[in-house]
PDB file of N, CA and C in Angstrom:
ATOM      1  N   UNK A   1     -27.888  -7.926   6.364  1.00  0.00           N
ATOM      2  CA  UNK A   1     -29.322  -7.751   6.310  1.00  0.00           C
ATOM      3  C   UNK A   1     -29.997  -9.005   5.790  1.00  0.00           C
ATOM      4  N   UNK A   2     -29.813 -10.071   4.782  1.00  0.00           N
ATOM      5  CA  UNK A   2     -30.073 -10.961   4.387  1.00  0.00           C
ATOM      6  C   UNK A   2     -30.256 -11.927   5.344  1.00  0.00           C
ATOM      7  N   UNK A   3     -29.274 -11.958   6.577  1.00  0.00           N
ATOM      8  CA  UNK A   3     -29.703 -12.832   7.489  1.00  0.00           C
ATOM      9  C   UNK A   3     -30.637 -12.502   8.372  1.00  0.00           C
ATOM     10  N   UNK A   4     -30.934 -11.155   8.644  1.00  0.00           N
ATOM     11  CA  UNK A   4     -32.166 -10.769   9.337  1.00  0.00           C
ATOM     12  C   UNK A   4     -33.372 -11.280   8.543  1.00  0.00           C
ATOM     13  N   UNK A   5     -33.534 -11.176   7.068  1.00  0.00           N
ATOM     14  CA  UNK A   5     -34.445 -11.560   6.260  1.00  0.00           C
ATOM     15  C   UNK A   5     -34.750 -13.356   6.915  1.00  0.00           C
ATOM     16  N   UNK A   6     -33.722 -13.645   6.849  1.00  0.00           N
ATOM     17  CA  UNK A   6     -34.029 -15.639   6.390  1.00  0.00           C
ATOM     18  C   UNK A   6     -33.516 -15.811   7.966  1.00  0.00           C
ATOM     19  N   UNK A   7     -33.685 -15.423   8.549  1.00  0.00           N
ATOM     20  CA  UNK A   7     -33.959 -16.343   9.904  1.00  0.00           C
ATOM     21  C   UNK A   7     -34.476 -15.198  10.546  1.00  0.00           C
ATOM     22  N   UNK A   8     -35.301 -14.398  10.584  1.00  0.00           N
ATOM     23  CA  UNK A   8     -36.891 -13.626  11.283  1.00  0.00           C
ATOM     24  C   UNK A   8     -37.657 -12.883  10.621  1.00  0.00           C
ATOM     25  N   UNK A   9     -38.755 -14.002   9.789  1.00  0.00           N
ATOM     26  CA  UNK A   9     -39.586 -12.920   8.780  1.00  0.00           C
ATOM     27  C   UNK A   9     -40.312 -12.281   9.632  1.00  0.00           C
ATOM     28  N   UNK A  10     -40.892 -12.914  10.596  1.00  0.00           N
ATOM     29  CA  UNK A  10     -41.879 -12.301  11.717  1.00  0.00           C
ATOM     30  C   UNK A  10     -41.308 -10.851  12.010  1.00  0.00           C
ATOM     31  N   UNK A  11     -40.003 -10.790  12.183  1.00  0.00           N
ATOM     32  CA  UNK A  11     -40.033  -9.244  12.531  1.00  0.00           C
ATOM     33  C   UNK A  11     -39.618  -8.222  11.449  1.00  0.00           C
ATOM     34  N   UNK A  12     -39.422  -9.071  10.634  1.00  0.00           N
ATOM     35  CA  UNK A  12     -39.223  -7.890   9.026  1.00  0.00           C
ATOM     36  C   UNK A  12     -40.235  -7.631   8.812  1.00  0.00           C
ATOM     37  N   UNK A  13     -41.669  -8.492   8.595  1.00  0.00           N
ATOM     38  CA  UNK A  13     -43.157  -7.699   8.875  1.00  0.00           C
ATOM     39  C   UNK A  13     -43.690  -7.016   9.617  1.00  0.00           C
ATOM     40  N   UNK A  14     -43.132  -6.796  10.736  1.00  0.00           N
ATOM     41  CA  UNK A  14     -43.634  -5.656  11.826  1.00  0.00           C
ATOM     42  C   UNK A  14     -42.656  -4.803  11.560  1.00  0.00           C
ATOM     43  N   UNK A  15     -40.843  -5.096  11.150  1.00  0.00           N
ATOM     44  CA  UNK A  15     -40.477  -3.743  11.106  1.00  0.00           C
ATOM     45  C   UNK A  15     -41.325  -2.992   9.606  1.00  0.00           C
ATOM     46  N   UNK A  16     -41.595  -3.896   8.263  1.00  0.00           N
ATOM     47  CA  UNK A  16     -42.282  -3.343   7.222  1.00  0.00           C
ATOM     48  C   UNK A  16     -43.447  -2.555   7.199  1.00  0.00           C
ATOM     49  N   UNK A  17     -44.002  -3.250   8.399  1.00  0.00           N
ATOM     50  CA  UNK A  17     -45.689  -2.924   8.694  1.00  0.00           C
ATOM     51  C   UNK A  17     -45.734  -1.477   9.477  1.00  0.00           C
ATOM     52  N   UNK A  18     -44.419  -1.332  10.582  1.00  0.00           N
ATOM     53  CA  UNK A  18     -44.544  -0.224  11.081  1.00  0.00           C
ATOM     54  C   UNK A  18     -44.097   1.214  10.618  1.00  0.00           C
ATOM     55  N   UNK A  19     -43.157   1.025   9.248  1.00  0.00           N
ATOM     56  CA  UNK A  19     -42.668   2.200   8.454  1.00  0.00           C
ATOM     57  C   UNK A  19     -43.662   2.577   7.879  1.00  0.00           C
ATOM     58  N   UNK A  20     -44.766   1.555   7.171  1.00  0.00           N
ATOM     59  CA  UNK A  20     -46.026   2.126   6.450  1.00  0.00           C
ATOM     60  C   UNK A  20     -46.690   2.678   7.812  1.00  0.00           C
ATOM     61  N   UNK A  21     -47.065   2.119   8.713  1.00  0.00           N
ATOM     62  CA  UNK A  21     -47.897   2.919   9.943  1.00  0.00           C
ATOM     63  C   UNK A  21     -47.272   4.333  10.114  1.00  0.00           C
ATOM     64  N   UNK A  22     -45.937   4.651   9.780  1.00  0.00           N
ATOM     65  CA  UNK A  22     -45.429   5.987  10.066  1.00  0.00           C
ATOM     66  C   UNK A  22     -45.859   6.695   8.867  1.00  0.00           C
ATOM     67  N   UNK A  23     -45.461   6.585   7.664  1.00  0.00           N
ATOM     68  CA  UNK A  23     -46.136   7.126   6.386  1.00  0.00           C
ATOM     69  C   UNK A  23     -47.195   7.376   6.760  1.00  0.00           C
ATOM     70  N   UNK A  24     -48.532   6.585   6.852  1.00  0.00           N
ATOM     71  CA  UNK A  24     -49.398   6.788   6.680  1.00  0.00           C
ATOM     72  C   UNK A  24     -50.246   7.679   8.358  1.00  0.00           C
ATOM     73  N   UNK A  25     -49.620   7.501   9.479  1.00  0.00           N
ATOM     74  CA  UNK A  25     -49.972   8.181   9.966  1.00  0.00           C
ATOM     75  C   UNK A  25     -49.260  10.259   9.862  1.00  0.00           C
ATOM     76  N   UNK A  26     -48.180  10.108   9.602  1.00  0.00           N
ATOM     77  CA  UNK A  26     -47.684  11.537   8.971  1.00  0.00           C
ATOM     78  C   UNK A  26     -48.319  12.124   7.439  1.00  0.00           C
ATOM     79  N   UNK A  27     -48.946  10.888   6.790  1.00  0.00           N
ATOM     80  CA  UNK A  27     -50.084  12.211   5.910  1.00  0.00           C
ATOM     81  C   UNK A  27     -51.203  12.586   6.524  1.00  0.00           C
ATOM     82  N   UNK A  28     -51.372  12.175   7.602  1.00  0.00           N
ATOM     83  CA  UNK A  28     -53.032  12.242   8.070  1.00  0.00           C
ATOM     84  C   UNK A  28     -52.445  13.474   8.808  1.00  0.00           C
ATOM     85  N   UNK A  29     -51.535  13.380   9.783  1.00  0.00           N
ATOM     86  CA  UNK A  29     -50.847  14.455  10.645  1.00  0.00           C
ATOM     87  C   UNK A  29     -50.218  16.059   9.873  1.00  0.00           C
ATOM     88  N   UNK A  30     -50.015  15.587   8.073  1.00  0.00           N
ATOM     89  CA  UNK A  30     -49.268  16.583   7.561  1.00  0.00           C
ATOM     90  C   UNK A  30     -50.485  17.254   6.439  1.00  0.00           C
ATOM     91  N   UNK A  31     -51.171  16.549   6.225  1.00  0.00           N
ATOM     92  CA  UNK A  31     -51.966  17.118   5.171  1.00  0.00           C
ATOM     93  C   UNK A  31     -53.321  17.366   5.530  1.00  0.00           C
ATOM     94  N   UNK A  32     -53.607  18.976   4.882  1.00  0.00           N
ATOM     95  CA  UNK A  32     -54.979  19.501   5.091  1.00  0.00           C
ATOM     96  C   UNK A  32     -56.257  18.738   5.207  1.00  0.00           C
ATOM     97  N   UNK A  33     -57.574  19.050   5.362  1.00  0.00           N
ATOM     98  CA  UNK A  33     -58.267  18.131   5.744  1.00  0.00           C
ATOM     99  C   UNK A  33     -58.560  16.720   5.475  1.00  0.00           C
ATOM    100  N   UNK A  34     -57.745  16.246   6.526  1.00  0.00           N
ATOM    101  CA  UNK A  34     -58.161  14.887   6.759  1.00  0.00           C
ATOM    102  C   UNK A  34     -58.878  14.275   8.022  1.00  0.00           C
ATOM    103  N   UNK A  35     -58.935  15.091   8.469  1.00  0.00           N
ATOM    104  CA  UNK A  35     -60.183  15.449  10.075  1.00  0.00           C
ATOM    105  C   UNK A  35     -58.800  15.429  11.248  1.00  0.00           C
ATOM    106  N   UNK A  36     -57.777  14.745  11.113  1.00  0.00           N
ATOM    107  CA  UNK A  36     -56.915  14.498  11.947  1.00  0.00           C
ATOM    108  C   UNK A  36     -55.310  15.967  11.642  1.00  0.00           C
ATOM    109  N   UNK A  37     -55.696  16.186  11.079  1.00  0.00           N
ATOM    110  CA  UNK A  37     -54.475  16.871  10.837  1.00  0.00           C
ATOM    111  C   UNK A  37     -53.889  18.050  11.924  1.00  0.00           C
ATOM    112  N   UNK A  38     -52.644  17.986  12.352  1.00  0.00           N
ATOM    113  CA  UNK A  38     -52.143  18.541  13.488  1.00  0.00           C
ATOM    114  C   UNK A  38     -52.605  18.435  14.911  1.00  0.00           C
ATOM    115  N   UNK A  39     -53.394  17.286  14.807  1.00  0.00           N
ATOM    116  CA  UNK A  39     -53.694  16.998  16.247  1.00  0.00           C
ATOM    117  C   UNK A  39     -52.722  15.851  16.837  1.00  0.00           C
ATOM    118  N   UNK A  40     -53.148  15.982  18.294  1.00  0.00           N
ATOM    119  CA  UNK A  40     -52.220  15.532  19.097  1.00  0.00           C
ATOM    120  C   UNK A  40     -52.093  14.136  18.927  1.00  0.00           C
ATOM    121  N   UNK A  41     -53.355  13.431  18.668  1.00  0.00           N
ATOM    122  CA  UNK A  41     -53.360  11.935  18.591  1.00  0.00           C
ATOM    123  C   UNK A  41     -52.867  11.457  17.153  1.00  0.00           C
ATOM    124  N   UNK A  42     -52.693  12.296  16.452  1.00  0.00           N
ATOM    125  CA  UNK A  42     -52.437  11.824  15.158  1.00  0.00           C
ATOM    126  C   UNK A  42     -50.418  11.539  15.475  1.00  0.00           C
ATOM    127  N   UNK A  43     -49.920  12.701  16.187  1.00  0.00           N
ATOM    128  CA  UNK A  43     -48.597  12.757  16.514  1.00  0.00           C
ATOM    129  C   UNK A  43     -47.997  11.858  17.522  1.00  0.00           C
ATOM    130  N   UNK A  44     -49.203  11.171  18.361  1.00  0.00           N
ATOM    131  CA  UNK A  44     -49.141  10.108  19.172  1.00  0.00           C
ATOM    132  C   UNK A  44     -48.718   8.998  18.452  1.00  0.00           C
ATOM    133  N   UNK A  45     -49.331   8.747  17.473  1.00  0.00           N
ATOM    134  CA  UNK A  45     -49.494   7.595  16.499  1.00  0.00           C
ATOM    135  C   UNK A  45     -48.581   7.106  15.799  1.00  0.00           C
ATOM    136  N   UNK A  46     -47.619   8.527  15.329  1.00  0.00           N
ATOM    137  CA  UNK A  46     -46.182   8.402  14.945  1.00  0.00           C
ATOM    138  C   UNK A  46     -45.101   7.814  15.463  1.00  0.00           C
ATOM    139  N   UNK A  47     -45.613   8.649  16.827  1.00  0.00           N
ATOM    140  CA  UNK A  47     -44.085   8.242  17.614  1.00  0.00           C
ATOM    141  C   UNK A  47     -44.389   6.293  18.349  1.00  0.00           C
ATOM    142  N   UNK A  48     -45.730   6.348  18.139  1.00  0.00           N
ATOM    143  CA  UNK A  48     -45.563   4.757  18.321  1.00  0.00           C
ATOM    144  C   UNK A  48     -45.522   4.081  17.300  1.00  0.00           C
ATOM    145  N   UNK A  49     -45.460   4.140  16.459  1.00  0.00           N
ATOM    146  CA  UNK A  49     -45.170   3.622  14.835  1.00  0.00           C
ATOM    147  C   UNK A  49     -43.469   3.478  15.010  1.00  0.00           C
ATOM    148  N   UNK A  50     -43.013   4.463  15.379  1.00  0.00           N
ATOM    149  CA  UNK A  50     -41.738   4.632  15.684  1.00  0.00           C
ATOM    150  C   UNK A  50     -40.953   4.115  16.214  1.00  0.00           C
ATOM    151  N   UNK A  51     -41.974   3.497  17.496  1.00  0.00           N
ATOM    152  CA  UNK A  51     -41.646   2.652  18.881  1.00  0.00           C
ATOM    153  C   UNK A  51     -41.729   1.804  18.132  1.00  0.00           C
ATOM    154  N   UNK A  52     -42.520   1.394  17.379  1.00  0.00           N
ATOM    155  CA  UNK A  52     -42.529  -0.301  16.922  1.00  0.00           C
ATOM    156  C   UNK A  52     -41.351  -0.644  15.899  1.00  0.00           C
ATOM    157  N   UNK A  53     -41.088   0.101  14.517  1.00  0.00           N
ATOM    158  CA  UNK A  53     -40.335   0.161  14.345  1.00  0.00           C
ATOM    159  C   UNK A  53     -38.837  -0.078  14.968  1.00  0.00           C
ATOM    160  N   UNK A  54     -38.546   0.102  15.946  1.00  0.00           N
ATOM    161  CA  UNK A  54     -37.459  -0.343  16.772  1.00  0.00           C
ATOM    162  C   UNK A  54     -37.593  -0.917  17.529  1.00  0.00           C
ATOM    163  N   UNK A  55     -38.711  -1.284  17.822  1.00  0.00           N
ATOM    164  CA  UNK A  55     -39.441  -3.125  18.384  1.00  0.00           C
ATOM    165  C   UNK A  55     -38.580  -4.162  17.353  1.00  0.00           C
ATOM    166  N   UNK A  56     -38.984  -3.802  16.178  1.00  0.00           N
ATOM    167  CA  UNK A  56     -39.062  -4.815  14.883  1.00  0.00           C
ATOM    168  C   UNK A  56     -37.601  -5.447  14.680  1.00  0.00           C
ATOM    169  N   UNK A  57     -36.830  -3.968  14.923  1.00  0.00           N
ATOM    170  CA  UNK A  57     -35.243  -3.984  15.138  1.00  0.00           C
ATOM    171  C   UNK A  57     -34.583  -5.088  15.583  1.00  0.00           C
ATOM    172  N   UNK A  58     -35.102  -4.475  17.284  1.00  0.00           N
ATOM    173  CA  UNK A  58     -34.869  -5.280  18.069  1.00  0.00           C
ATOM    174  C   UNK A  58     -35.763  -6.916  17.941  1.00  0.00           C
ATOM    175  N   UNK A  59     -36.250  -6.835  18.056  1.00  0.00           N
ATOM    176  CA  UNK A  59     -36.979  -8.467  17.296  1.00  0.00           C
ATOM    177  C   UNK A  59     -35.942  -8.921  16.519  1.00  0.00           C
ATOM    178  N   UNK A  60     -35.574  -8.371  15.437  1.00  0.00           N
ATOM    179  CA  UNK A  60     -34.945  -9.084  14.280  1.00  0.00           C
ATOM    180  C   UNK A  60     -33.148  -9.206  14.818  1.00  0.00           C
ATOM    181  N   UNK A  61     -32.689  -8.141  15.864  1.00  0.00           N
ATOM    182  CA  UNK A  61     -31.542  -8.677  15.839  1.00  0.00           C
ATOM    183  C   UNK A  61     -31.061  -8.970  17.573  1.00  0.00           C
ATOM    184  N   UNK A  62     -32.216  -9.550  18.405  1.00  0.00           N
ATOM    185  CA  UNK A  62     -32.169 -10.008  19.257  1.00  0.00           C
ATOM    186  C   UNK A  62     -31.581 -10.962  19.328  1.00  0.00           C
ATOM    187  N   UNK A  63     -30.788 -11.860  20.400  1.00  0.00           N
ATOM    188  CA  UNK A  63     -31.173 -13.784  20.240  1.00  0.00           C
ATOM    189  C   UNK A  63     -31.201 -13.856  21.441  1.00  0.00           C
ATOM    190  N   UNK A  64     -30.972 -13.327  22.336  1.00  0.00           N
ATOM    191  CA  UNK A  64     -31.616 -13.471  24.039  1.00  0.00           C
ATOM    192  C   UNK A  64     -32.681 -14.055  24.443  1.00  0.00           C
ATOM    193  N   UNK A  65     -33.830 -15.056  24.864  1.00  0.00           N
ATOM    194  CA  UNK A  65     -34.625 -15.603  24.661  1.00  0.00           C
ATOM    195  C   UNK A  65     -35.776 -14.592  26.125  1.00  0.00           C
ATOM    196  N   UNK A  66     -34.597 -13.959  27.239  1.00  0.00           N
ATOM    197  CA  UNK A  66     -35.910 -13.657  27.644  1.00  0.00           C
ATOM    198  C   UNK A  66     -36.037 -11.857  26.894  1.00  0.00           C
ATOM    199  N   UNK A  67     -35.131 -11.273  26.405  1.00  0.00           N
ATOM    200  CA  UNK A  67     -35.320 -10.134  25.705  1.00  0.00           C
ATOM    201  C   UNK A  67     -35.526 -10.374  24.936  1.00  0.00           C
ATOM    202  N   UNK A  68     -36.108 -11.360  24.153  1.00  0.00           N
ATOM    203  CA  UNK A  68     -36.555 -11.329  22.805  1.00  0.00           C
ATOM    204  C   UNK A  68     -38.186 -11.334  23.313  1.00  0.00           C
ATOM    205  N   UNK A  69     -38.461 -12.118  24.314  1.00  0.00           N
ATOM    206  CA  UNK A  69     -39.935 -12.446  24.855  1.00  0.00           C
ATOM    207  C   UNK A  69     -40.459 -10.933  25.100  1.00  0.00           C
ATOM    208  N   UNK A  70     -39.745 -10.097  26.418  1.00  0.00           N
ATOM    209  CA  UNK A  70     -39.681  -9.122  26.723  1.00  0.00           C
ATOM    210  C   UNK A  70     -40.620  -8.043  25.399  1.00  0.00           C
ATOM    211  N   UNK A  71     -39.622  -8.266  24.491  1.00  0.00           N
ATOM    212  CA  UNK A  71     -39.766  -7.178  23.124  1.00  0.00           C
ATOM    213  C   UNK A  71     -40.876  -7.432  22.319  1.00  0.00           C
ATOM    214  N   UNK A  72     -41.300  -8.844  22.749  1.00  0.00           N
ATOM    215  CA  UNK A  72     -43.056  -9.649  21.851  1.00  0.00           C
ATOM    216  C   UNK A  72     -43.760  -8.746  23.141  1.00  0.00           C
ATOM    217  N   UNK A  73     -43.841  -8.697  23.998  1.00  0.00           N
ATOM    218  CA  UNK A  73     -44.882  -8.478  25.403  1.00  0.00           C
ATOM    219  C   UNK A  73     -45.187  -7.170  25.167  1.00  0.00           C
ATOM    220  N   UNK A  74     -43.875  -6.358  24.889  1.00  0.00           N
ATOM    221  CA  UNK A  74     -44.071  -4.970  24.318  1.00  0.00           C
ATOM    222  C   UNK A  74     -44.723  -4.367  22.872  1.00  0.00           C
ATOM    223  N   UNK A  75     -43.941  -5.231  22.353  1.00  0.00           N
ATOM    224  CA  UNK A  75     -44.865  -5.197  20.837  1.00  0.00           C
ATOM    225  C   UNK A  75     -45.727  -5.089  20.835  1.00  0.00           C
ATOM    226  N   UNK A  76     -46.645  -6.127  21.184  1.00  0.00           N
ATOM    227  CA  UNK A  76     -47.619  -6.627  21.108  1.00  0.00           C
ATOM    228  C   UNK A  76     -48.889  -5.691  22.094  1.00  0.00           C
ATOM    229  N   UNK A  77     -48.534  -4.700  23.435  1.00  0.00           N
ATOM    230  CA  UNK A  77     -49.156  -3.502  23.434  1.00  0.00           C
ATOM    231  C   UNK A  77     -49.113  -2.602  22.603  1.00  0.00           C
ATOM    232  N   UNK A  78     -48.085  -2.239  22.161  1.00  0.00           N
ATOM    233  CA  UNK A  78     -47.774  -1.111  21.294  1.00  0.00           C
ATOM    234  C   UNK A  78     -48.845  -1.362  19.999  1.00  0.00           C
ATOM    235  N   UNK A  79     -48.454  -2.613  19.363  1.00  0.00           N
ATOM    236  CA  UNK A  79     -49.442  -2.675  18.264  1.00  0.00           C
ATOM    237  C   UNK A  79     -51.513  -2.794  18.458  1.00  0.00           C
ATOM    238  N   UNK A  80     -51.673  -3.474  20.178  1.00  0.00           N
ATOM    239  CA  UNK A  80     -53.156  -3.083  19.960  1.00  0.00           C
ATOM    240  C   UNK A  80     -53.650  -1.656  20.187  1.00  0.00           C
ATOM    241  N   UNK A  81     -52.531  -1.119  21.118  1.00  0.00           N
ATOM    242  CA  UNK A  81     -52.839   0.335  21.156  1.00  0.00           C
ATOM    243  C   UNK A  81     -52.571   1.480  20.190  1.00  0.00           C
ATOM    244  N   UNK A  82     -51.857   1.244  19.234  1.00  0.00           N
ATOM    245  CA  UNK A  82     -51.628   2.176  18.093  1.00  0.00           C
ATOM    246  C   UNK A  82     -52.819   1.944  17.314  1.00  0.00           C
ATOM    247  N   UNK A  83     -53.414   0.630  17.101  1.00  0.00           N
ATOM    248  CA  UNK A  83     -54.786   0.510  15.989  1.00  0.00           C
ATOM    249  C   UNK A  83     -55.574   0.926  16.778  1.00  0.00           C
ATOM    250  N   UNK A  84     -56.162   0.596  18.085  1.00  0.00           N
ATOM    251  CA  UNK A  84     -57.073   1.331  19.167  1.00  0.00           C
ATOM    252  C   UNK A  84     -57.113   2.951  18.534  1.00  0.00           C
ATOM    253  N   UNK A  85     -56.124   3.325  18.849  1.00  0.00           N
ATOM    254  CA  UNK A  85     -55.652   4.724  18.419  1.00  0.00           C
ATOM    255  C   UNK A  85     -56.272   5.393  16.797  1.00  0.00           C
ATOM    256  N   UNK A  86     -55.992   4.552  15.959  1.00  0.00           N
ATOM    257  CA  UNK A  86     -56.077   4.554  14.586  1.00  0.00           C
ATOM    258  C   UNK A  86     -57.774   4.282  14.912  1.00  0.00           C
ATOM    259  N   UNK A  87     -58.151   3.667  15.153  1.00  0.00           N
ATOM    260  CA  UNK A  87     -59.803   3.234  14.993  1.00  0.00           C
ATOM    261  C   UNK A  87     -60.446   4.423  15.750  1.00  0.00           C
ATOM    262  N   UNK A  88     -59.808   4.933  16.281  1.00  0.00           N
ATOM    263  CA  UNK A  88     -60.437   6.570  17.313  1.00  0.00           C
ATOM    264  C   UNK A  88     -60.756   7.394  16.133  1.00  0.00           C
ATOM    265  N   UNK A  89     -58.787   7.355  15.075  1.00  0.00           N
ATOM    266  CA  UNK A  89     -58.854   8.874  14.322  1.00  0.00           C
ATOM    267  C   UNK A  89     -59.283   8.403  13.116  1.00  0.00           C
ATOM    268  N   UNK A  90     -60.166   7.564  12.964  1.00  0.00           N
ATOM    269  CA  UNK A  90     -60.644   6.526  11.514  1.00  0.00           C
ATOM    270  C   UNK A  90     -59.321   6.898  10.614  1.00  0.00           C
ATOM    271  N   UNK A  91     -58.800   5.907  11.083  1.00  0.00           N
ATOM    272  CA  UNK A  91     -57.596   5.986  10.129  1.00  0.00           C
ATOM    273  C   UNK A  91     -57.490   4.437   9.562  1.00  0.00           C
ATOM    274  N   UNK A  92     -58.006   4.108   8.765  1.00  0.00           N
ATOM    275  CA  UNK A  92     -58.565   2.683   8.694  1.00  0.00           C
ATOM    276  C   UNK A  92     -57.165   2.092   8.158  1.00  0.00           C
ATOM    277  N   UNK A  93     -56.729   2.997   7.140  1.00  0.00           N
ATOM    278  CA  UNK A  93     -55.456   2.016   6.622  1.00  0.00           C
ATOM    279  C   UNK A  93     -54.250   1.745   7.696  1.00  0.00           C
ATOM    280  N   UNK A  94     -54.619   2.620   8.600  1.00  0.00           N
ATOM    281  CA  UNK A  94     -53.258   2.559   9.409  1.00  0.00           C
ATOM    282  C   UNK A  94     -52.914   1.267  10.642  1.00  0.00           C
ATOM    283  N   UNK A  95     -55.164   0.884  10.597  1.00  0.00           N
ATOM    284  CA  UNK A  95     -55.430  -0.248  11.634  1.00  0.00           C
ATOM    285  C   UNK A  95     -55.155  -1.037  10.947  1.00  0.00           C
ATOM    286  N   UNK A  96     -55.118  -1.074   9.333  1.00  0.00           N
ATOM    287  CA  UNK A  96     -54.765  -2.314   8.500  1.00  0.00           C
ATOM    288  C   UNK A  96     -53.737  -2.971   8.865  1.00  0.00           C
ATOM    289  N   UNK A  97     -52.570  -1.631   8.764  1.00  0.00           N
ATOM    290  CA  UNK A  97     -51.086  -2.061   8.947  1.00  0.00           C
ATOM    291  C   UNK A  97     -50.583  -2.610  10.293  1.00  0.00           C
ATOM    292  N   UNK A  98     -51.243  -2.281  11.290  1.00  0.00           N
ATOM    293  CA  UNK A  98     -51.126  -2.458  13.065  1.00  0.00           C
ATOM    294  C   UNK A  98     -51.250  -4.141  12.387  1.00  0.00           C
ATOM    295  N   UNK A  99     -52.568  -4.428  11.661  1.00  0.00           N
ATOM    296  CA  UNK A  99     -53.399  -6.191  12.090  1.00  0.00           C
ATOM    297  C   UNK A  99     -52.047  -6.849  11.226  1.00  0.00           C
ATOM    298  N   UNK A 100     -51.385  -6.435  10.439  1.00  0.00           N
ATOM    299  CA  UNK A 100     -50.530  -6.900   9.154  1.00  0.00           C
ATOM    300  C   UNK A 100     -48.871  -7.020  10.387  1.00  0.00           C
ATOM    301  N   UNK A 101     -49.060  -5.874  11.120  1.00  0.00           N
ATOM    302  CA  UNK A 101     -47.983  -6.237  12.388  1.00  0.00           C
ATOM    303  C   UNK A 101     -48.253  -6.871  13.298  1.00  0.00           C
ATOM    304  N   UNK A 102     -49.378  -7.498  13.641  1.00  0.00           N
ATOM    305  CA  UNK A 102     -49.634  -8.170  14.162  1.00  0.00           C
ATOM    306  C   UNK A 102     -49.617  -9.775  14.056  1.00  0.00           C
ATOM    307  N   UNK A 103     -49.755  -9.870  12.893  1.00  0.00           N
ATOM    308  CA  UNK A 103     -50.025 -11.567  11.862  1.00  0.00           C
ATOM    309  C   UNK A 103     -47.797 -11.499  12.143  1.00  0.00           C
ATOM    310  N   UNK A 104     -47.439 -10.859  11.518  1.00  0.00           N
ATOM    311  CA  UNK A 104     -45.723 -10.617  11.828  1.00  0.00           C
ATOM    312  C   UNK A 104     -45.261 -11.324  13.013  1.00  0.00           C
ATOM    313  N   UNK A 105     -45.842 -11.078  14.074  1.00  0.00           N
ATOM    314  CA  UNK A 105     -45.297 -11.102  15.768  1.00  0.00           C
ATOM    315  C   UNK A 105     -45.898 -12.206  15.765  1.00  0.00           C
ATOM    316  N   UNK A 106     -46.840 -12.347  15.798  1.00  0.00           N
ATOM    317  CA  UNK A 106     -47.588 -14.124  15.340  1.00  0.00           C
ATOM    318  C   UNK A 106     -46.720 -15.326  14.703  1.00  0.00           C
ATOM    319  N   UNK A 107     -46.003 -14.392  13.753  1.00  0.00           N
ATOM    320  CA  UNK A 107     -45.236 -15.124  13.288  1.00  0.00           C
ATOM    321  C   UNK A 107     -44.036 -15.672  13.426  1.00  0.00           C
ATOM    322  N   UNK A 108     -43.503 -14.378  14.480  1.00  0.00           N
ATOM    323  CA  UNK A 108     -42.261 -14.451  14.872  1.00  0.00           C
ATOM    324  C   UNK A 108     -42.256 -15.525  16.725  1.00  0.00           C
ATOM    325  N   UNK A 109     -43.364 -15.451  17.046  1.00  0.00           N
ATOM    326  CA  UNK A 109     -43.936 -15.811  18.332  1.00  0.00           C
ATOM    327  C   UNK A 109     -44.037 -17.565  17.946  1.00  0.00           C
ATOM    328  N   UNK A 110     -44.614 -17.969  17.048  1.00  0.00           N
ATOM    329  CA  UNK A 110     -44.964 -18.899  16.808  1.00  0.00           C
ATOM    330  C   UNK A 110     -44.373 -19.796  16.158  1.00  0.00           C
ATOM    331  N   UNK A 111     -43.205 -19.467  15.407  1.00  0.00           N
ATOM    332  CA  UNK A 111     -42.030 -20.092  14.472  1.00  0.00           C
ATOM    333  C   UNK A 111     -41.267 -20.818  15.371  1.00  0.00           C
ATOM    334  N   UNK A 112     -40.843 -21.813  15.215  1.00  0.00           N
ATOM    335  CA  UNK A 112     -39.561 -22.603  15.648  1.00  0.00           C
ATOM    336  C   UNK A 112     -38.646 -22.193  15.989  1.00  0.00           C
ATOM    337  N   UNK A 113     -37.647 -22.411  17.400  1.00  0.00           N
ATOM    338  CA  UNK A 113     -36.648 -21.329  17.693  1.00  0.00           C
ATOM    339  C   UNK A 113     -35.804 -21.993  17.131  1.00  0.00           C
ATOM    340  N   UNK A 114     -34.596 -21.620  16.798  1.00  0.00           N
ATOM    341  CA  UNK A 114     -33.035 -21.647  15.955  1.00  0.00           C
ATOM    342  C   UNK A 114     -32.560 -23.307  16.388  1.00  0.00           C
ATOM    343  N   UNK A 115     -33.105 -23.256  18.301  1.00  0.00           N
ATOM    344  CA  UNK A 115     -32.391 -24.943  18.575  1.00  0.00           C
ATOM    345  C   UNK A 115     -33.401 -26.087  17.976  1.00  0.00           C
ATOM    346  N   UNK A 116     -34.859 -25.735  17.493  1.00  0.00           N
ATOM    347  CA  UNK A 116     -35.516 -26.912  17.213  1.00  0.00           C
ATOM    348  C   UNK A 116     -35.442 -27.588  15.353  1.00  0.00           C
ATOM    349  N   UNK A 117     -34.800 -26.235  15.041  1.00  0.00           N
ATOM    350  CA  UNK A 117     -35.089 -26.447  13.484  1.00  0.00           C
ATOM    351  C   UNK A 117     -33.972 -27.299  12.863  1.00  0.00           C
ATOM    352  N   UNK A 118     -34.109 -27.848  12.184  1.00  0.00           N
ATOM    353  CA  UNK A 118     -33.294 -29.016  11.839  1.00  0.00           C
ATOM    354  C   UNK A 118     -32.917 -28.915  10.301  1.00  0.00           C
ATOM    355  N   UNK A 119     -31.871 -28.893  10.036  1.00  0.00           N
ATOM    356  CA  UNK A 119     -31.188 -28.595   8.582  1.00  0.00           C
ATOM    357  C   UNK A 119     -30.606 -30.210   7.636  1.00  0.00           C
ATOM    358  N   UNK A 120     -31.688 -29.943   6.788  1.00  0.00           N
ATOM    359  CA  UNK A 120     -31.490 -30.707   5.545  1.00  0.00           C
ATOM    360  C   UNK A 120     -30.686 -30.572   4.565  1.00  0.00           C
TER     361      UNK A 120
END
């Protein structure tokens, strides 16, 4: 696990970002009034929290360069459409966590691949 840490923070923040998106969309889904509770979109929200979550996975223990791309292309719907989603059921903290998985994939998108980085 340590090496997932130190060579892909980008996807330890989307997998981090998307366990809180599951928390926090299962109290809205589990607990009495919160305007969303037991509705369908709230249970939507989970299971793509879920999806991302094993986005993040896969992100972090990919090294395939076009399945790793593949898994950003996907991500990266999954995460505007889960906050889309979240901004429907004002679930504000949950769009927090989508933008916080998002800055992640940014990160992981935008970092230096393994052949350019050069060891001191």
């Amino acid at each position: 696990m340590s090496s997932m840490r130190s060579s892909n923070p980008g996807a330890m923040v989307v997998l981090i970002a998307s366990a809180v998106g599951i928390a926090i969309a299962l109290y809205a889904y589990l607990t009495p009034l919160t305007g969303v509770n037991g509705t369908l979109g709230a249970l939507v929200v989970i299971v793509t929290c879920a999806i991302l979550v094993a986005l993040g996975l896969g992100l972090a223990l990919c090294h395939g360069r076009g399945l790793h791309n593949l898994l950003r292309v996907v991500a990266i719907a999954f995460i505007v459409g889960t906050a889309f989603a979240a901004l429907l059921l004002h679930l504000w903290w949950l769009a927090i966590a989508m933008a916080v998985a998002l800055v992640g994939l940014m990160i992981d998108i935008f970092r230096p691949s393994p052949a350019h980085r050069t060891t001191s």
